[in-house]
Protein backbone atom coordinates (compact mmCIF):
# COMPACT_ATOMS: atom_id res chain seq x y z
CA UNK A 1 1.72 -77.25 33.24
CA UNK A 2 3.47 -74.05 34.36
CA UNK A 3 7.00 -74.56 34.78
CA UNK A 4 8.79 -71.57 36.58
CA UNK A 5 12.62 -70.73 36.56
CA UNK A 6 14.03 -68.29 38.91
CA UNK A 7 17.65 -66.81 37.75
CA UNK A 8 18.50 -65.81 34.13
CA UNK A 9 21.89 -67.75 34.22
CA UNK A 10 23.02 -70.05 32.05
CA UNK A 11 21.40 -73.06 34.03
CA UNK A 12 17.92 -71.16 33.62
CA UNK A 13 18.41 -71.08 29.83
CA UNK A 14 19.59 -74.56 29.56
CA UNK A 15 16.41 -75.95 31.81
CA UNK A 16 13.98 -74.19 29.33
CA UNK A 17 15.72 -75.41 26.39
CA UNK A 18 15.15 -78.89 27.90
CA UNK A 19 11.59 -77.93 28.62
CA UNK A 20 11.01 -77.19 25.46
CA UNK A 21 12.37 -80.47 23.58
CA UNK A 22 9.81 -82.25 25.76
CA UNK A 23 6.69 -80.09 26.24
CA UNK A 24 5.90 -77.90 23.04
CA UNK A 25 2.76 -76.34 25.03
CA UNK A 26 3.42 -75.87 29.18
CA UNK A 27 3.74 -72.30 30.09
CA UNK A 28 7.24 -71.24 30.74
CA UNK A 29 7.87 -68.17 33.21
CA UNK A 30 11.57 -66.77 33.55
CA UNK A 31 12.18 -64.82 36.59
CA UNK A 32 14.99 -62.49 37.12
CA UNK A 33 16.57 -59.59 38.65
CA UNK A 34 19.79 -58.86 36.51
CA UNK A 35 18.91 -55.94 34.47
CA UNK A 36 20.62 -57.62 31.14
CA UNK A 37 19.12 -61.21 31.26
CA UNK A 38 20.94 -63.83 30.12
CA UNK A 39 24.69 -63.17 28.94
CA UNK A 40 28.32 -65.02 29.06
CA UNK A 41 29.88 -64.59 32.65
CA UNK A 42 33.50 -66.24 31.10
CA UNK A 43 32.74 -63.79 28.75
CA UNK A 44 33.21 -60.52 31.04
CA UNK A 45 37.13 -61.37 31.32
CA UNK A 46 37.61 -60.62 27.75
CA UNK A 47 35.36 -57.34 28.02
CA UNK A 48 37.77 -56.22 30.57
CA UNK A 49 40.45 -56.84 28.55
CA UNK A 50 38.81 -55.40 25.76
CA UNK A 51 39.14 -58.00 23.29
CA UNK A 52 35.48 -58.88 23.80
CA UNK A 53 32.59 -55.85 22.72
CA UNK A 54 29.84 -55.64 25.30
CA UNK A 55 27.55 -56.92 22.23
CA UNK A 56 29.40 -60.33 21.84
CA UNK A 57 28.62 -61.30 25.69
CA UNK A 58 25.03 -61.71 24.36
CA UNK A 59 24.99 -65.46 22.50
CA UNK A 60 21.35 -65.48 22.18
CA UNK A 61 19.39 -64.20 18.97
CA UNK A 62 15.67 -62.55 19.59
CA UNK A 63 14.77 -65.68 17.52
CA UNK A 64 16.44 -67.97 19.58
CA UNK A 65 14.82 -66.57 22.55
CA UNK A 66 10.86 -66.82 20.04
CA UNK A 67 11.48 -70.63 19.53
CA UNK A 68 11.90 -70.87 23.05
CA UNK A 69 8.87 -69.45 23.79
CA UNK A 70 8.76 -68.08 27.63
CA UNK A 71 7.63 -65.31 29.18
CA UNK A 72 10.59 -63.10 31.14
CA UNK A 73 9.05 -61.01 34.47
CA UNK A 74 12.22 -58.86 35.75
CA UNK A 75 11.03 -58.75 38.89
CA UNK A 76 12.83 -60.33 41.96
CA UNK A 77 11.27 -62.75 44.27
CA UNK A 78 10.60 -61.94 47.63
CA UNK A 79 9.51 -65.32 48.68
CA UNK A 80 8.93 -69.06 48.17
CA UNK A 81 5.08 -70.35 49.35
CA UNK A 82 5.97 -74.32 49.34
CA UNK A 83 2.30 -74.87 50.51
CA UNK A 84 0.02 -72.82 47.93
CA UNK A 85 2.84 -73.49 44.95
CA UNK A 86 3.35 -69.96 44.45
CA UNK A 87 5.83 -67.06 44.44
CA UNK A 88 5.66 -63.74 45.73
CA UNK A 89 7.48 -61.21 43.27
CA UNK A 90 8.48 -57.97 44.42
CA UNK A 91 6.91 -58.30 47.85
CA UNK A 92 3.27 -58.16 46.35
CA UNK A 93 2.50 -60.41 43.03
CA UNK A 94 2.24 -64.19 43.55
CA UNK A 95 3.12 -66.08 40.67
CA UNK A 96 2.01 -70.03 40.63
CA UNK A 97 4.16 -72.71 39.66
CA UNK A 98 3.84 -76.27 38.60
CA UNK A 99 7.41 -76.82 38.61
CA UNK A 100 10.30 -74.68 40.23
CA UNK A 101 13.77 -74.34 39.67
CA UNK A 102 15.91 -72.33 41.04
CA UNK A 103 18.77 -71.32 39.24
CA UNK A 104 19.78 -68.11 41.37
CA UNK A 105 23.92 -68.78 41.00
CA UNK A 106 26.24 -66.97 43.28
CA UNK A 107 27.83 -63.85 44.24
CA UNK A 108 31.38 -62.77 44.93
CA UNK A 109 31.88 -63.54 48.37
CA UNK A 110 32.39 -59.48 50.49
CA UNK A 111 35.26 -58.13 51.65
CA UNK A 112 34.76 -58.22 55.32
CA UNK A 113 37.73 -55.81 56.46
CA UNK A 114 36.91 -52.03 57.93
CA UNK A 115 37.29 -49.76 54.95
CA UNK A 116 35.44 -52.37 52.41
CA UNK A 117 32.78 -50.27 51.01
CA UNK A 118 34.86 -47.21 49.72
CA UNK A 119 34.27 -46.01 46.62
CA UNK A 120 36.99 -48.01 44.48
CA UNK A 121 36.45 -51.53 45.73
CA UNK A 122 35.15 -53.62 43.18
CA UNK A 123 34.65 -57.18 42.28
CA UNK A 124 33.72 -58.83 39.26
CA UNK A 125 30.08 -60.21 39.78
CA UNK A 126 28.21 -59.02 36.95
CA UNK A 127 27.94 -57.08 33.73
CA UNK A 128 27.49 -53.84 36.05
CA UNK A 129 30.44 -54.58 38.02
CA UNK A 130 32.58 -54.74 34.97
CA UNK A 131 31.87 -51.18 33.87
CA UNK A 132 32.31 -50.16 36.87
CA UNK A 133 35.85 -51.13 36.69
CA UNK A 134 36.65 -49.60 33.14
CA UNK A 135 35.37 -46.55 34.40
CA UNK A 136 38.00 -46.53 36.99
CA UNK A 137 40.75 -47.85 34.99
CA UNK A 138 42.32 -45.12 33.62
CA UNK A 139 46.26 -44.91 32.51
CA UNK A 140 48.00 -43.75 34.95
CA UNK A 141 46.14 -45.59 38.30
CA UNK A 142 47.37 -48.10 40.73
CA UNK A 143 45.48 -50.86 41.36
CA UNK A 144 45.73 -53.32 44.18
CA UNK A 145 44.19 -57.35 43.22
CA UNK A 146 43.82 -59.64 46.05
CA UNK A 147 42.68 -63.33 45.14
CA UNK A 148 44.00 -66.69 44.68
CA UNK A 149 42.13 -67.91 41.54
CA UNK A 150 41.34 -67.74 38.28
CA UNK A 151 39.03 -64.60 38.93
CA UNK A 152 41.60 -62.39 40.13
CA UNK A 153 44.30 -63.17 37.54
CA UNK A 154 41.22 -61.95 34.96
CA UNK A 155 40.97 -58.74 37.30
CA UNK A 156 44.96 -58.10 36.81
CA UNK A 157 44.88 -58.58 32.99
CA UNK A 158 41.98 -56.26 32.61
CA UNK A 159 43.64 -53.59 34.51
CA UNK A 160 47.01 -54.15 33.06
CA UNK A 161 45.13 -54.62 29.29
CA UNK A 162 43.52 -50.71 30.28
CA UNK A 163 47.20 -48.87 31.58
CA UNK A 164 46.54 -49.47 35.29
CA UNK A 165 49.64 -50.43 37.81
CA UNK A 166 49.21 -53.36 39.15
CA UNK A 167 50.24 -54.64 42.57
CA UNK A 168 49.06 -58.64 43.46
CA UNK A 169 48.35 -59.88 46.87
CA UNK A 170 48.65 -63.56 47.54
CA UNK A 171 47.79 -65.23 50.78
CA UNK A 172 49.90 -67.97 50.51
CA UNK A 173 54.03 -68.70 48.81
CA UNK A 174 52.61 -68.81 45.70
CA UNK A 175 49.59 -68.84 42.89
CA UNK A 176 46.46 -70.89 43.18
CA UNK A 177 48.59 -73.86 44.90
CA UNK A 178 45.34 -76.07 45.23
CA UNK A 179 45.28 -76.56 41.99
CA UNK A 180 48.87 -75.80 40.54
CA UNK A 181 52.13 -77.62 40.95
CA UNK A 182 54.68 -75.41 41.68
CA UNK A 183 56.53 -75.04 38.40
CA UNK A 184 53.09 -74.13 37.28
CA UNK A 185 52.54 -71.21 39.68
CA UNK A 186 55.93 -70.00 39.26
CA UNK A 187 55.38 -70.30 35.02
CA UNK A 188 52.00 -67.76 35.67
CA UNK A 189 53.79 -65.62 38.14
CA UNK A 190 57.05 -64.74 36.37
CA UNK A 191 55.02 -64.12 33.04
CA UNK A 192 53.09 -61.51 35.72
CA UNK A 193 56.40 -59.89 36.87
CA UNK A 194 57.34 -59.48 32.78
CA UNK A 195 53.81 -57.62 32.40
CA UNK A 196 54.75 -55.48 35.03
CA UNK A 197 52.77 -56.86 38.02
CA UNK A 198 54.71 -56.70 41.51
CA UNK A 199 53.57 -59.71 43.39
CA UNK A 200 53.48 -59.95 46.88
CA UNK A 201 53.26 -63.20 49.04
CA UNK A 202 52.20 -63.61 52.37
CA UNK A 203 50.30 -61.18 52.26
CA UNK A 204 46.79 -60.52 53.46
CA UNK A 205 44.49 -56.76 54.15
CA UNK A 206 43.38 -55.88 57.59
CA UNK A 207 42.15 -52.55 56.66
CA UNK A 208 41.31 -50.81 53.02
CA UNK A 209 42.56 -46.91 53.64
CA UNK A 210 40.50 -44.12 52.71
CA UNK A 211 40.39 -40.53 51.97
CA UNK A 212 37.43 -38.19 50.83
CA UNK A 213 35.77 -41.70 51.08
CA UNK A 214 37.34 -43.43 48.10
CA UNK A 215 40.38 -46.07 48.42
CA UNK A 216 43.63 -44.68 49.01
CA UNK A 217 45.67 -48.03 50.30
CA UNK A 218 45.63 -50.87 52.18
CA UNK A 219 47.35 -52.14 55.24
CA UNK A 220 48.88 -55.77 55.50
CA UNK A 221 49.01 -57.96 58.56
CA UNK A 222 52.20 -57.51 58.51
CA UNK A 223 51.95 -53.70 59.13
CA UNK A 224 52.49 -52.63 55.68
CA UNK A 225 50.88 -50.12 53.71
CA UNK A 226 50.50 -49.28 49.80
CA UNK A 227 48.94 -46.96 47.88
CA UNK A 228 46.22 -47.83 45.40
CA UNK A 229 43.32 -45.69 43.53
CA UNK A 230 41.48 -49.17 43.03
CA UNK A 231 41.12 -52.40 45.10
CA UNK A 232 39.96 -55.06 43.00
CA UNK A 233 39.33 -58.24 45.30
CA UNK A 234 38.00 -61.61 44.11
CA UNK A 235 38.26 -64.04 47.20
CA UNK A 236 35.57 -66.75 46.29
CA UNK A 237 31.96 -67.41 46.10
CA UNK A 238 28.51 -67.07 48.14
CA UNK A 239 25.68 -69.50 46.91
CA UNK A 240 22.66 -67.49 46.78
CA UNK A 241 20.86 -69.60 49.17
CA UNK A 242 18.09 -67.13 51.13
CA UNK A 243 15.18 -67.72 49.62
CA UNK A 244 15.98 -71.63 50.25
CA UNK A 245 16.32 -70.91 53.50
CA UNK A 246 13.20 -69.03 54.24
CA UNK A 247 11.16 -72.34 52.53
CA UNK A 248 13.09 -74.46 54.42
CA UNK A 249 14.59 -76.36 51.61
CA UNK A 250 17.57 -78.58 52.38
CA UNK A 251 20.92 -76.63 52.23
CA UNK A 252 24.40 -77.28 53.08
CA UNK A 253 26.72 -74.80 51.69
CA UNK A 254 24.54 -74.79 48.72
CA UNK A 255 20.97 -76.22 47.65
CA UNK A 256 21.10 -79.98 48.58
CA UNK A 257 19.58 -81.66 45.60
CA UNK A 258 19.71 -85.34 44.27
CA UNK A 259 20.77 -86.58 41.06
CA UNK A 260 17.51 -86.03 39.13
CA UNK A 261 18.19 -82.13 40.28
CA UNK A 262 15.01 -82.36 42.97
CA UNK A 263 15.47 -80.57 46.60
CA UNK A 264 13.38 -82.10 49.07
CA UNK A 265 10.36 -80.99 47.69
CA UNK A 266 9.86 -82.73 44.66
CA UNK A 267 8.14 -80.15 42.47
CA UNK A 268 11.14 -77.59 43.45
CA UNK A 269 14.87 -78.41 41.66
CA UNK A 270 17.98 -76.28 41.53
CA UNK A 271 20.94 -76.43 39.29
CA UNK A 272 24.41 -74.07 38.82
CA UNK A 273 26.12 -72.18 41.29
CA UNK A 274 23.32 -72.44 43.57
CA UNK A 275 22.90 -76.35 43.34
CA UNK A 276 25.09 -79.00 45.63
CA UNK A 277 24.60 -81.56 43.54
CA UNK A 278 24.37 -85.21 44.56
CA UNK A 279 27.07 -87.14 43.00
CA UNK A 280 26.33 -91.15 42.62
CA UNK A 281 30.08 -91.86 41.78
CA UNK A 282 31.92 -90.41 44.91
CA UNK A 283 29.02 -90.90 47.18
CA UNK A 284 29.20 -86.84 47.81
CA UNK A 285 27.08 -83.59 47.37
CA UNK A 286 29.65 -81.27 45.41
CA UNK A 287 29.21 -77.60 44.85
CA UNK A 288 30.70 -76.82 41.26
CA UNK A 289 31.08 -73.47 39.90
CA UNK A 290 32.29 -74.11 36.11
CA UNK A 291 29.83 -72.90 33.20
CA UNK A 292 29.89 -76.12 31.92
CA UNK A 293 28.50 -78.01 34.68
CA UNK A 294 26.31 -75.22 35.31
CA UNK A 295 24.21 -76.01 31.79
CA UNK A 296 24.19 -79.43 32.13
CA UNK A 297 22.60 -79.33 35.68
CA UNK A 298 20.29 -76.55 34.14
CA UNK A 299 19.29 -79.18 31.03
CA UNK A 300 19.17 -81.93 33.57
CA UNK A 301 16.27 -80.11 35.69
CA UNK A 302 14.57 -79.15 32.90
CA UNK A 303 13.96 -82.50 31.11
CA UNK A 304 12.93 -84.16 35.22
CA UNK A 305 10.58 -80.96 35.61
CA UNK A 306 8.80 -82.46 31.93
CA UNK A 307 8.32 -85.46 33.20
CA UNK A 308 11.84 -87.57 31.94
CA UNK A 309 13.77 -89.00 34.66
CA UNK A 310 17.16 -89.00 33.81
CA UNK A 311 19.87 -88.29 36.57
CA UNK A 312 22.98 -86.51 36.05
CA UNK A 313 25.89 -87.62 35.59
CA UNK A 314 29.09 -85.42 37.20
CA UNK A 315 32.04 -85.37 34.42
CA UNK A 316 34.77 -84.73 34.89
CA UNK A 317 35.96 -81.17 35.89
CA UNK A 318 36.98 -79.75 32.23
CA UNK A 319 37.97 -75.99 32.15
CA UNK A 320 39.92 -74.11 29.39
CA UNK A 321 41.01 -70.68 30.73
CA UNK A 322 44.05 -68.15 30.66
CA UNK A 323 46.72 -67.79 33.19
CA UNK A 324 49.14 -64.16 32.15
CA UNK A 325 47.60 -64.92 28.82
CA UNK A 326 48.93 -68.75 28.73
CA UNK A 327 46.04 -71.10 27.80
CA UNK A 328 45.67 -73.53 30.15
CA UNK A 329 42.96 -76.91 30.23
CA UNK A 330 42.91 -78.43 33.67
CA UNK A 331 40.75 -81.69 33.54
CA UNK A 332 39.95 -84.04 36.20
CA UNK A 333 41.79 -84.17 39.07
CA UNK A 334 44.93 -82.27 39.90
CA UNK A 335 44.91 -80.48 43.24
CA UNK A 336 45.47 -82.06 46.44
CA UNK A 337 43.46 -84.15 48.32
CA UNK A 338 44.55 -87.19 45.58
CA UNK A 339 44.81 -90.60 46.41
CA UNK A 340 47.99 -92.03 47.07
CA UNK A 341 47.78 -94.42 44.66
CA UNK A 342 47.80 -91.48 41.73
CA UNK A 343 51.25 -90.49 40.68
CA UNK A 344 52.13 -87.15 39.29
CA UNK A 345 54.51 -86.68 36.21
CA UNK A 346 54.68 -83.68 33.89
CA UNK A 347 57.36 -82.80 31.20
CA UNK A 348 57.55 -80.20 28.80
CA UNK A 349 57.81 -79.14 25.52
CA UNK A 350 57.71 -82.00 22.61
CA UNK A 351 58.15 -81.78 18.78
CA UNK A 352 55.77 -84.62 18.03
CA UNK A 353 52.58 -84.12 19.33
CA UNK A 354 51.17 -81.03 17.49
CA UNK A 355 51.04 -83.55 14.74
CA UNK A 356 47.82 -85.28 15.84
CA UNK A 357 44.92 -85.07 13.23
CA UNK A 358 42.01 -83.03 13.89
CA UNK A 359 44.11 -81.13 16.88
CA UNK A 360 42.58 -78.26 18.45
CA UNK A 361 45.35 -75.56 19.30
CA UNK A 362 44.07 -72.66 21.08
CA UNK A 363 47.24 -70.80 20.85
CA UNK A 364 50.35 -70.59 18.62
CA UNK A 365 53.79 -69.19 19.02
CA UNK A 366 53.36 -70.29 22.53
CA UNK A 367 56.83 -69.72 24.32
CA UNK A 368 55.89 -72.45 27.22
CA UNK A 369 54.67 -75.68 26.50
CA UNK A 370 53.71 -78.47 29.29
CA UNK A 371 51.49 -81.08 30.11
CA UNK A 372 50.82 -82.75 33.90
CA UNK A 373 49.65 -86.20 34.18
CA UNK A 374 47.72 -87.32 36.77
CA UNK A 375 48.05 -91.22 36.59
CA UNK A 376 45.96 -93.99 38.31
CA UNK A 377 45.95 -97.61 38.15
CA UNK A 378 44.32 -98.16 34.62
CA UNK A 379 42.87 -94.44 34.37
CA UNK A 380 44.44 -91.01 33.76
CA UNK A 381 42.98 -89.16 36.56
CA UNK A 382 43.51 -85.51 35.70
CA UNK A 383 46.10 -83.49 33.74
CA UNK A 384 46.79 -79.42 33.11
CA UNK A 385 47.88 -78.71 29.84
CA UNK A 386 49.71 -75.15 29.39
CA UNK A 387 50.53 -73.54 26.01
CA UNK A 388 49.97 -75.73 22.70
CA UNK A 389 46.55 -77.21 23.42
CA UNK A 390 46.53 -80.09 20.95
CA UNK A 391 46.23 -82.82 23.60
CA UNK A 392 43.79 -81.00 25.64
CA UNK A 393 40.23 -82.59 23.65
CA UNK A 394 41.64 -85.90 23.20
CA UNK A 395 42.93 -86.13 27.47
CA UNK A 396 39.20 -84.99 28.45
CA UNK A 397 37.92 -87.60 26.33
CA UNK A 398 40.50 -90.24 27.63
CA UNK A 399 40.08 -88.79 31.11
CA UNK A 400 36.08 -88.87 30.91
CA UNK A 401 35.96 -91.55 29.03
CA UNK A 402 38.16 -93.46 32.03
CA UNK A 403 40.22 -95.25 29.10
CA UNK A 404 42.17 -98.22 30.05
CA UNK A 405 46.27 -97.01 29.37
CA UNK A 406 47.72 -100.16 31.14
CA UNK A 407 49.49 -100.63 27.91
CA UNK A 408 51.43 -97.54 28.16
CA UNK A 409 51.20 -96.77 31.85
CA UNK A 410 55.03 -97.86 32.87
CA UNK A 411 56.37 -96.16 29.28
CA UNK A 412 54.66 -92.77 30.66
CA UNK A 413 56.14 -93.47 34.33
CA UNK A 414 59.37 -94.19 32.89
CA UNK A 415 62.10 -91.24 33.75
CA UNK A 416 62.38 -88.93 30.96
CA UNK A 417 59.40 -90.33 29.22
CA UNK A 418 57.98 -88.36 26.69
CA UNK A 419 54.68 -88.43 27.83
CA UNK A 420 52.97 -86.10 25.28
CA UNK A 421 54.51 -87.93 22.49
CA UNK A 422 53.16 -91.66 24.35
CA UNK A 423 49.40 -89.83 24.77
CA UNK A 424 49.28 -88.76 21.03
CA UNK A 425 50.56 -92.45 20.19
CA UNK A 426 47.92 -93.82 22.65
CA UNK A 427 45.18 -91.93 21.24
CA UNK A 428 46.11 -92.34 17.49
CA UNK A 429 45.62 -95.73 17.60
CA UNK A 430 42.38 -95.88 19.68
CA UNK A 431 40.97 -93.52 17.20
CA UNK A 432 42.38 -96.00 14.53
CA UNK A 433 40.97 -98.63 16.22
């Protein structure tokens, strides 16, 4: 058996660990194009920032990589033969396969105004892209950041972490409001103003300005201009869907696969950025973009190309991340688009709840502390914990775990209910139990 993964991405590892707990002896081919392999995207924010050396975005030991015992062409494929079973590498070697998956991930989606492609505009794909930027990012330069996620808040602390000026463009009144409440936004955005960053709302680039061909400003809809030496831009993401499309595999926004990871041919699969994913609970195909889900699609395919059927199962959404250097979980769901049967409460600080055994705090002389419940019928539906993190394992596990908290739903729903104090009594006494 020749198994053949396409895309050196975490999803690409993951399937050929999977392989490899299954079938000690198939041949195992990684294919990729990134000049560094395999290495921690999350990782590249705190290589920006310089708290992270270029060496520690590299998790994988050369043993690690002998027990899993593949061969790795850097090559880049041309093309996908469905009917011979083979790929064509470069534009001129074919490579068979038993068993494809495609694990090709995403890219930043382009800046589509006139003035894009000056020297000076970056985004933060890859490894590449973030050198790029700390070669600009000198003391002294103005920077412009336009973005409404988590992506371009990492841009704005790595230039601020380096001595660049930082202007921030948002599209909308305020930060990430899909997923934020607005006390939320407003906690990330004044901590930005107290870095230094000048935010600016409402705002959105028809035109990057240039001189000597390099950046030199932007204009706003509004007819505004500012200066800037670098325009950092991180304004979503592009499934990297063409060689799909040339074989005529199934695609929405992203590879349509089921829940055993399979396109519509059965001996090709896709998982991670690249992979819509069939989701049995909701009924949906869901694009998800999270490292996390990303390696369990990856070890998903893997053990179905090896011949063990097992479908996958969506969790919930669980992300740990910084917001202006505030640790933040967001699990489940808490954007809009909620039923109306889900009610909202959050609170802040409370004295209790960093007493829970076996907590897991992520950050200490935190100067916010708050937690948002998202509260169903007989389920906690999602919740965003910001500052002191010890509630944030044991609310994914209640959250994934879809925990029955009738007995303390109307105490938490009560008005100046001290919710985190009620969750770490909840969850005490189920792990008593």
């Amino acid at each position: 058996m020749r198994y053949v993964i396409v895309g050196t991405g975490v999803a690409g590892i993951a399937a050929i660990e999977a392989i490899r707990s299954l079938d000690k002896k198939g041949e195992v081919i990684m294919v990729g194009d990134d000049p560094h392999g395999f290495y921690s995207r999350p990782g590249l924010a705190y290589y920006l920032t310089g708290e992270m050396h270029d060496k520690g975005l590299f998790p994988k030991t050369r043993d690690d990589y002998a027990r899993l015992d593949f061969k790795y062409h850097k090559a880049s494929v041309s093309k996908i033969n469905r009917f011979e079973k083979s790929l064509l590498l470069d534009g001129k070697t074919p490579l068979p396969y038993d068993k494809l998956l495609i694990a090709t991930g995403a890219i930043a989606a382009p800046l589509t105004v006139p003035g894009a492609n000056l020297k000076g505009v970056v985004k933060l794909d890859h490894l590449e892209d973030a050198r790029h930027i700390l070669s600009l990012a000198k003391r002294g330069r103005t920077a412009i950041v336009v973005g409404g996620g988590i992506t371009a808040l990492e841009l704005t602390e790595g230039l601020l972490a380096r001595g660049v000026t930082v202007q921030y463009l948002l599209r909308g009144d305020r930060y990430w409001s899909n997923v934020l409440d607005e006390h939320e936004s407003r906690i990330v955005e004044a901590r930005l103003q107290e870095e230094g960053v000048t935010l600016h709302f409402h705002s959105e680039i028809t035109e990057v300005l240039g001189k000597n061909g390099k950046v030199s400003g932007v204009r706003l809809l509004n007819g505004q201009s500012l200066k800037c030496d670098i325009l950092a831009y991180a304004i979503g993401i592009k499934p990297r869907v063409e060689l799909a499309r040339e074989a005529e595999l199934a695609l929405d926004r992203g590879m349509l696969v089921n829940e055993f990871m399979q396109t519509n041919d059965s001996d090709i699969y896709a998982a991670g950025d690249v992979a819509q994913v069939y989701d049995p609970a909701s009924g949906r195909s869901v694009l998800d973009s999270l490292w996390s889900p990303a390696r369990e699609q990856g070890f998903t395919a893997g053990l179905n190309m090896a011949g063990q059927k097992k479908p996958y199962i969506k969790s919930p959404p669980f992300n740990v991340t910084r917001l202006a250097g505030l640790t933040t979980t967001i699990i489940g769901a808490v954007g809009h688009g909620l039923d109306e049967d889900i009610v909202g409460i959050a609170r802040g600080d409370s004295e209790t709840w960093r007493q829970l055994p076996d907590a897991s705090v992520a950050q200490s002389g935190f100067d916010v502390n708050r937690i948002r419940l998202l509260v169903g019928e007989k389920n906690l539906i999602g919740a965003v914990v910001m500052g002191d993190q010890t509630l944030s394992m044991p609310l994914q596990k209640i959250i994934s775990g879809k925990m029955d908290i009738s007995s303390v739903r109307d105490k938490l729903l009560t008005q100046n209910a001290k919710i985190a104090d009620l969750v770490m009594e909840y969850w005490s006494n189920y792990v008593a139990a």
